[in-house]
Protein backbone atom coordinates (compact mmCIF):
# COMPACT_ATOMS: atom_id res chain seq x y z
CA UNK A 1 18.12 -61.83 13.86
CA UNK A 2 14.19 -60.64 13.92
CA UNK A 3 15.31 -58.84 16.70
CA UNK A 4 17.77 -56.92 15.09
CA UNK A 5 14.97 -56.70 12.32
CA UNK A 6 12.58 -55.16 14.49
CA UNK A 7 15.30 -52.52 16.11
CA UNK A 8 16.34 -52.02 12.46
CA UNK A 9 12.45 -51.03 10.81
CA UNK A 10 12.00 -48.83 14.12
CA UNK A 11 14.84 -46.62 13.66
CA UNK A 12 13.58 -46.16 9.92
CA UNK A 13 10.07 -44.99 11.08
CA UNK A 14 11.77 -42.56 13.86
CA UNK A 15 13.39 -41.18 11.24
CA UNK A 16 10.63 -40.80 9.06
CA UNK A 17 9.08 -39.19 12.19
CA UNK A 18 11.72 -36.66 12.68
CA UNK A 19 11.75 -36.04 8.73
CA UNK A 20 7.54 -35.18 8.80
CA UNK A 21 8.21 -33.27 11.59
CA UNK A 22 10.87 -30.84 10.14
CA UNK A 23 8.70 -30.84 6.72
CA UNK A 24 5.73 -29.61 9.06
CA UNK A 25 7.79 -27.05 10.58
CA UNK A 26 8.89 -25.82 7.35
CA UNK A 27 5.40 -25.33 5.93
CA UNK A 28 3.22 -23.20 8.64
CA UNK A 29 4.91 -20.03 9.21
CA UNK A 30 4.04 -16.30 10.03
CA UNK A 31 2.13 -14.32 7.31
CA UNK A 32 4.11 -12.18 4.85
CA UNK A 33 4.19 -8.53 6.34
CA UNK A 34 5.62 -6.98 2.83
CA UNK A 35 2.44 -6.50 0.80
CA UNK A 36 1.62 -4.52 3.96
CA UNK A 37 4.13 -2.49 3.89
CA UNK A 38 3.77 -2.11 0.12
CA UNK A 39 0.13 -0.90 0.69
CA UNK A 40 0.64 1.14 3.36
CA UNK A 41 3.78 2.94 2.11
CA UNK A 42 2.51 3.77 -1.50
CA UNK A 43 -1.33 4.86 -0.14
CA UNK A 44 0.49 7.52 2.50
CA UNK A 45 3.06 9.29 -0.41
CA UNK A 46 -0.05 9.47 -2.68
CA UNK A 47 -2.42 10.85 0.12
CA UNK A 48 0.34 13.48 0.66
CA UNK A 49 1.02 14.09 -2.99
CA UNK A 50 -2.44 15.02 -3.74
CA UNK A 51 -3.36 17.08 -0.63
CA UNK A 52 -0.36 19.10 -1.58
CA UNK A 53 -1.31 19.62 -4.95
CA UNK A 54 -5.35 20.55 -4.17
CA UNK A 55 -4.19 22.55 -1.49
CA UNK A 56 -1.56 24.88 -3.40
CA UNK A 57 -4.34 24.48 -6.29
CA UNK A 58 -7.50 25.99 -3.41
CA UNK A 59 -4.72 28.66 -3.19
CA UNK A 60 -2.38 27.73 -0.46
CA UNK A 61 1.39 29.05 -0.75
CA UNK A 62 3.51 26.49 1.18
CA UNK A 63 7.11 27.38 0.78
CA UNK A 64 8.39 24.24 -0.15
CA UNK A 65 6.17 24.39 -3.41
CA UNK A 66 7.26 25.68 -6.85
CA UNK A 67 3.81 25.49 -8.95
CA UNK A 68 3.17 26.91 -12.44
CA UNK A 69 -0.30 26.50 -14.59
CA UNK A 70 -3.45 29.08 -14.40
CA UNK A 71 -6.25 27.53 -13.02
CA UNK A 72 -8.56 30.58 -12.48
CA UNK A 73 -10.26 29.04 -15.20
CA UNK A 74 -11.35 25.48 -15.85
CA UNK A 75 -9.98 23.39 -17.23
CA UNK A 76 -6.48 23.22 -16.91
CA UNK A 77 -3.40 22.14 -16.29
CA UNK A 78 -0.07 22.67 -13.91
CA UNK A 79 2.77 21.15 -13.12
CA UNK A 80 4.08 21.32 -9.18
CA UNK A 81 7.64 21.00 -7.61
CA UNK A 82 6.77 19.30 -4.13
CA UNK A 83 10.36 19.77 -2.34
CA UNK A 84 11.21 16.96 0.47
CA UNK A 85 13.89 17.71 3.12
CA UNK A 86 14.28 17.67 6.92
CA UNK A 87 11.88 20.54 7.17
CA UNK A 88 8.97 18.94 4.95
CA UNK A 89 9.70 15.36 5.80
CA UNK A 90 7.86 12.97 3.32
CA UNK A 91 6.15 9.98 5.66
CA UNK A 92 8.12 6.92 5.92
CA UNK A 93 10.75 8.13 4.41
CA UNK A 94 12.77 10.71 6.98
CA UNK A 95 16.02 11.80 6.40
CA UNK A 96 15.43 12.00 2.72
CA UNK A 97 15.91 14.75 0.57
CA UNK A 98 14.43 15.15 -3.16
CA UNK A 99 11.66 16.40 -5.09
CA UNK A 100 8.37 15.42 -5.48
CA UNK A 101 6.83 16.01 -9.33
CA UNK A 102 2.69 16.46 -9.88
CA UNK A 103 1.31 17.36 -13.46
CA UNK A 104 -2.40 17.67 -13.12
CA UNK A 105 -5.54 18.06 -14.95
CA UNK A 106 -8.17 19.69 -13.62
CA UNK A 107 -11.55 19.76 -14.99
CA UNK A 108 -13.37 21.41 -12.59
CA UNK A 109 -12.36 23.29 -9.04
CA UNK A 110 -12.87 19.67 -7.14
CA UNK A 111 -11.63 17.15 -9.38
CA UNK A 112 -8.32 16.30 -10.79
CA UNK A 113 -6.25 13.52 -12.56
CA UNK A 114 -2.88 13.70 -11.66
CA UNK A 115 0.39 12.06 -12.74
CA UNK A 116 3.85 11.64 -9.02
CA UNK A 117 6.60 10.97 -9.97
CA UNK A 118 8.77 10.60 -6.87
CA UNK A 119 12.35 12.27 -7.98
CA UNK A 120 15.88 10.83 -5.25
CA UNK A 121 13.14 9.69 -2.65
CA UNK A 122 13.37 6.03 -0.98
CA UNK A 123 9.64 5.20 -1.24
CA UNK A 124 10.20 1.38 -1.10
CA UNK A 125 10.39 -2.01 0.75
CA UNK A 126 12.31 -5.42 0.22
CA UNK A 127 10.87 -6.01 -3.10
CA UNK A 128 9.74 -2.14 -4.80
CA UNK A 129 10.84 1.09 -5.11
CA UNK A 130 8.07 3.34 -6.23
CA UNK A 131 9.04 5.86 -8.89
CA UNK A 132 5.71 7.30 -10.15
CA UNK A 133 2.38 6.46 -10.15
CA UNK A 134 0.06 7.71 -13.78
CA UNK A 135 -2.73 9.36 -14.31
CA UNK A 136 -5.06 8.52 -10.83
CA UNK A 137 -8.54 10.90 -10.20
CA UNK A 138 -8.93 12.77 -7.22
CA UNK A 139 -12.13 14.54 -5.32
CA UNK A 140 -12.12 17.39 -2.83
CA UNK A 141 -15.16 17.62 -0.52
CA UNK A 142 -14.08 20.53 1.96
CA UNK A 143 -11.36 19.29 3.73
CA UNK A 144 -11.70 16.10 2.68
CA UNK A 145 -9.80 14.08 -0.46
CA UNK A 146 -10.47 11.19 -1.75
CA UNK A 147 -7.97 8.77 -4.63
CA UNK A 148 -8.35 5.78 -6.13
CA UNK A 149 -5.55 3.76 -7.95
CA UNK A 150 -4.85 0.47 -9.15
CA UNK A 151 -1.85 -1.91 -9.55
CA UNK A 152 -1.98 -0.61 -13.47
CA UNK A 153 -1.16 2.92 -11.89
CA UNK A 154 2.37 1.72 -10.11
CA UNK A 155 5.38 2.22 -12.09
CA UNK A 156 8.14 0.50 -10.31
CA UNK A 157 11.02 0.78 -12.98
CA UNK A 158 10.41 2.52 -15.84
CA UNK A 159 11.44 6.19 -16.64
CA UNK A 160 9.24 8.40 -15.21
CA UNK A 161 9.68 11.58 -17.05
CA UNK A 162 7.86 10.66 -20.24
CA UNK A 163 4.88 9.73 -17.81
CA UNK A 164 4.18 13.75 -17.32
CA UNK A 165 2.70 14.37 -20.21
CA UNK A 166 -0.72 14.34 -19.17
CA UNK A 167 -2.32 14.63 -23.28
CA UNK A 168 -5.82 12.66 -22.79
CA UNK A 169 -9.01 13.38 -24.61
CA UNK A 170 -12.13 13.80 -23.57
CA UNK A 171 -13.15 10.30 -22.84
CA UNK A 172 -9.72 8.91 -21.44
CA UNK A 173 -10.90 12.05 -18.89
CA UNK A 174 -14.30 10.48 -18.07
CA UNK A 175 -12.85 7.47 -17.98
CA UNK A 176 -10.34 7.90 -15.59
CA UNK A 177 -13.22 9.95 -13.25
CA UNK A 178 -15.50 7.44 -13.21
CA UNK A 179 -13.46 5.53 -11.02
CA UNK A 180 -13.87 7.63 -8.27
CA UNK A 181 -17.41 6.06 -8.81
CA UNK A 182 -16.66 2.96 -7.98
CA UNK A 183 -18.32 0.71 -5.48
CA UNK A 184 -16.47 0.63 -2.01
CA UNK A 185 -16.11 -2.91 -0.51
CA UNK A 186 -17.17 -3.31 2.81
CA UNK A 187 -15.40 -6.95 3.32
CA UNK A 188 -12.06 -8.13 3.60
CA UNK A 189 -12.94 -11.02 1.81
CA UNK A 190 -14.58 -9.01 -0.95
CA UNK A 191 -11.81 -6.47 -0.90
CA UNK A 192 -9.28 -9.24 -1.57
CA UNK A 193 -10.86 -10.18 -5.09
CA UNK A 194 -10.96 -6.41 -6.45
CA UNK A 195 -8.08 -4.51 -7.98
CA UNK A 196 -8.95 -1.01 -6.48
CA UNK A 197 -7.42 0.68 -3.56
CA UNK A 198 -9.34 3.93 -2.02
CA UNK A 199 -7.38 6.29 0.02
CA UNK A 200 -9.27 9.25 1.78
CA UNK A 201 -6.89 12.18 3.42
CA UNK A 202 -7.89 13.80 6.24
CA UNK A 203 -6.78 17.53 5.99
CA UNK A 204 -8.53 18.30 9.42
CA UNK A 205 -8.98 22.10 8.28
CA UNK A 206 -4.98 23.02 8.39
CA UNK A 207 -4.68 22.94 4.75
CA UNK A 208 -1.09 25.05 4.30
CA UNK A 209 0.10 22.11 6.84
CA UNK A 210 0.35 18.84 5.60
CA UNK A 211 1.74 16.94 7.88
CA UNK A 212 -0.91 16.91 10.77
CA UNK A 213 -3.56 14.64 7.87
CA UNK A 214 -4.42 11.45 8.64
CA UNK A 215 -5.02 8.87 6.08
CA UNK A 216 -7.62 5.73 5.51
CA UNK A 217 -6.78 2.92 3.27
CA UNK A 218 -9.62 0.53 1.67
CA UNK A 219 -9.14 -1.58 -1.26
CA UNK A 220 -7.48 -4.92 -2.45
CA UNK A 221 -5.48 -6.21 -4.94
CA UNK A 222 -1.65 -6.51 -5.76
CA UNK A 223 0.78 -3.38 -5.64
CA UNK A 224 2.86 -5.29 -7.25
CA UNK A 225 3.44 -8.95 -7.06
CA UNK A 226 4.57 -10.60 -4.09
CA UNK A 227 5.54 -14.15 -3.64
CA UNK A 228 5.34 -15.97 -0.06
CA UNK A 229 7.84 -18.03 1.64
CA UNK A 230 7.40 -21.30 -0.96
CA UNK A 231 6.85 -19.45 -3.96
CA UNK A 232 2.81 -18.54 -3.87
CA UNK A 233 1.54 -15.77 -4.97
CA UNK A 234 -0.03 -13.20 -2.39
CA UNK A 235 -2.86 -11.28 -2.54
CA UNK A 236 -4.21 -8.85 0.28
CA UNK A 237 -6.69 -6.52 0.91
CA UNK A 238 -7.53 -3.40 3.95
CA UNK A 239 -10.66 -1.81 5.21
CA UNK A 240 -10.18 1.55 7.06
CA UNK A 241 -6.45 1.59 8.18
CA UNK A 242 -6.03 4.60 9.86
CA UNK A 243 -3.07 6.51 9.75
CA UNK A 244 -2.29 8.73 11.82
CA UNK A 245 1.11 11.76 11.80
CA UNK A 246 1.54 10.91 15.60
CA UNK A 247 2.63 7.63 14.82
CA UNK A 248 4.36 6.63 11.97
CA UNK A 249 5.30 2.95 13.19
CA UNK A 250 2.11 0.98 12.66
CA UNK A 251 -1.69 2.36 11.84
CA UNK A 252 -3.84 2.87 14.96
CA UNK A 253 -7.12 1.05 13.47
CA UNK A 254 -8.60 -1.27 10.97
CA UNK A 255 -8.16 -4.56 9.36
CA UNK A 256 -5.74 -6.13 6.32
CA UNK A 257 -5.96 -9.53 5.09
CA UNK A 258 -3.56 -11.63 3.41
CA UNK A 259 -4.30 -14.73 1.33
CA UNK A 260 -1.21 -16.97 -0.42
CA UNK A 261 -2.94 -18.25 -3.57
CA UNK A 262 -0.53 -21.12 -4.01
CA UNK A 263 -1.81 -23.89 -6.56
CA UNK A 264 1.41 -25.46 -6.76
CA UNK A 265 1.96 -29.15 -7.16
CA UNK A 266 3.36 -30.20 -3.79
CA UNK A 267 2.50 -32.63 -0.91
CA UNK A 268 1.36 -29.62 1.25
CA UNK A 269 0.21 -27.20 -1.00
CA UNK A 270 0.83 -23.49 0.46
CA UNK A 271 -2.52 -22.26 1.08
CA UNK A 272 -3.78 -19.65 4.00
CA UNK A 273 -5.12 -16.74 5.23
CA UNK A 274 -4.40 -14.03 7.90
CA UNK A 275 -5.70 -11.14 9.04
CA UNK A 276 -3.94 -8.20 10.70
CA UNK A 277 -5.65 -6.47 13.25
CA UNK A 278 -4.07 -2.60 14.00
CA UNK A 279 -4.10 -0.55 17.71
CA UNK A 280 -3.38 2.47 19.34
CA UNK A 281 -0.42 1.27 20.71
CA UNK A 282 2.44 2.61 18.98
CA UNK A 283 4.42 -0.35 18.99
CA UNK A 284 5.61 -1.17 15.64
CA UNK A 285 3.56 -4.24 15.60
CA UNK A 286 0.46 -6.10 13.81
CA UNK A 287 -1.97 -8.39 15.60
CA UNK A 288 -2.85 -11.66 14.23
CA UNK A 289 -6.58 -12.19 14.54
CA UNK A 290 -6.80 -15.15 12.66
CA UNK A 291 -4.68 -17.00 10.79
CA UNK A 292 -5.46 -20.40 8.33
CA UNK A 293 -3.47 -23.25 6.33
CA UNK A 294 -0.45 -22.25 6.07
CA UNK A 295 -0.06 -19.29 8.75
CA UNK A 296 -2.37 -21.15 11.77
CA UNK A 297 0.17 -21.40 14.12
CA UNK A 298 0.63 -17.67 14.15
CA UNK A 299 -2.90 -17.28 15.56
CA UNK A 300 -2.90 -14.99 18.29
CA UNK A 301 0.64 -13.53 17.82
CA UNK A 302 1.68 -9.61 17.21
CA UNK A 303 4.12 -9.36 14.57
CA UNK A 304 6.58 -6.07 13.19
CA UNK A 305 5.78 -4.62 10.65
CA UNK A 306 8.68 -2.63 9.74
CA UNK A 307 7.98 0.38 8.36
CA UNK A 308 10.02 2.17 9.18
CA UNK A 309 13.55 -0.12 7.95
């Protein structure tokens, strides 16, 4: 009988054994690639949106570009008619075919506020399509452009047409150009806490051709909100991801961070951190450079980052 006792209470704790085991499994797993993808997707249709505009506005013709507004004197307004096909692909998005909107403000030769409105194009990933993005400031410095939006910019599903009406006084102007001011984080960690994302377009002196600029990301903050595998909420951040028109699978430098922010109630609460390191390699993939809590067994591994799904 205490034999059979004794067989008995050690099949219970194997089976608690296999049970912890399988819970284990369940919690650590790979980082979430979407906020990437969010980030990286959203930063390159802006970047292209506004070197089309600044161009056309410096007094580039592109064919592709309806524009109307007179600028020879400042300030002023237009209103653009960006058209996307297989000849003037949009990035990330090939194949499509639509039409890009841009109603801009201009209060000087080098600065603008601008409202996109992305018209029948596929700017999106598992969890957004982006539709328009209001009222973000933009500087020209030679053939240089920088932008700066915010997660209060993204308009993920709300009609967009109203959003062209670009009516703002004088101090909802200064306003919106003093962001352009604001203090660029140098830190992932730093990035991560912010709400700002920077994006700097490379027009490498071909300004009537727009699809030879390169694009650098900075910032942090939510796109939009992204929950991880269990439910936490995930937060991320970049510093200096290139991108590059010669490869449109993965960027070819810099850093991007993601942190689950998880508080729930739960015997392994889903915290961790990971950061993605990018190459030259045209792969289609993401190196893991570190990874914490709940992502530490991905340390070390190169994961897809499917951009182009």
């Amino acid at each position: 009988m205490f034999v059979k006792a004794k067989i008995f209470i050690s099949f219970l704790l194997i089976l608690v054994f296999l049970c912890s085991c399988k819970k284990v499994k369940e919690y650590f797993h790979d980082p979430e690639t979407e906020p990437v993808r969010q980030a990286i997707k959203t930063s390159a249709a802006i970047g292209y949106s506004v070197s089309v505009a600044m161009s056309v506005m410096s007094g580039e013709q592109p064919q592709h570009v309806l524009s109307t507004g007179d600028c020879s004197d400042f300030p002023c307004t237009f209103l653009m008619y960006i058209n996307i096909n297989q000849d003037n692909p949009l990035l990330f998005s090939e194949g499509d075919v639509g039409e890009i909107v841009v109603a801009g403000l201009m209060p000087d030769e080098d600065v603008a506020i601008m409202t996109i409105v992305f018209s029948d194009i596929n700017i999106s990933t598992q969890s957004f399509n982006l539709l328009s993005v209001h009222t973000i400031p933009v500087i020209k410095e030679e053939d240089r452009i920088m932008v700066v939006f915010s997660e209060m910019d993204i308009n993920i599903g709300s009609d967009s047409d109203a959003l062209l009406e670009l009516d703002l006084s004088q101090q909802e102007i200064d306003s919106e150009i003093s962001r352009l001011d604001r203090e660029r984080p140098e830190d992932l960690y730093v990035a991560v806490e912010q709400n700002a994302w920077f994006i700097d377009v490379n027009q490498k002196n071909t300004f009537a051709d727009f699809n030879d600029d390169s694009y650098s990301i900075t910032g942090g903050g939510q796109i939009i909100e992204v929950t991880g595998a269990s439910g936490g909420i995930i937060q991320q951040a970049m510093l200096q991801v290139q991108i590059e028109s010669g490869c449109l699978r993965n960027p070819v430098n810099g850093y991007a961070l993601i942190k689950n922010t998880s508080a729930e109630e739960r015997k392994f609460p889903e915290l961790g951190t990971a950061i993605f390191g990018f190459h030259h390699a045209c792969d289609g993939m993401a190196d893991i450079t570190l990874a914490t809590g709940v992502y530490l067994r991905s340390n070390g591994k190169a994961l897809p980052l499917g951009l182009n799904d």
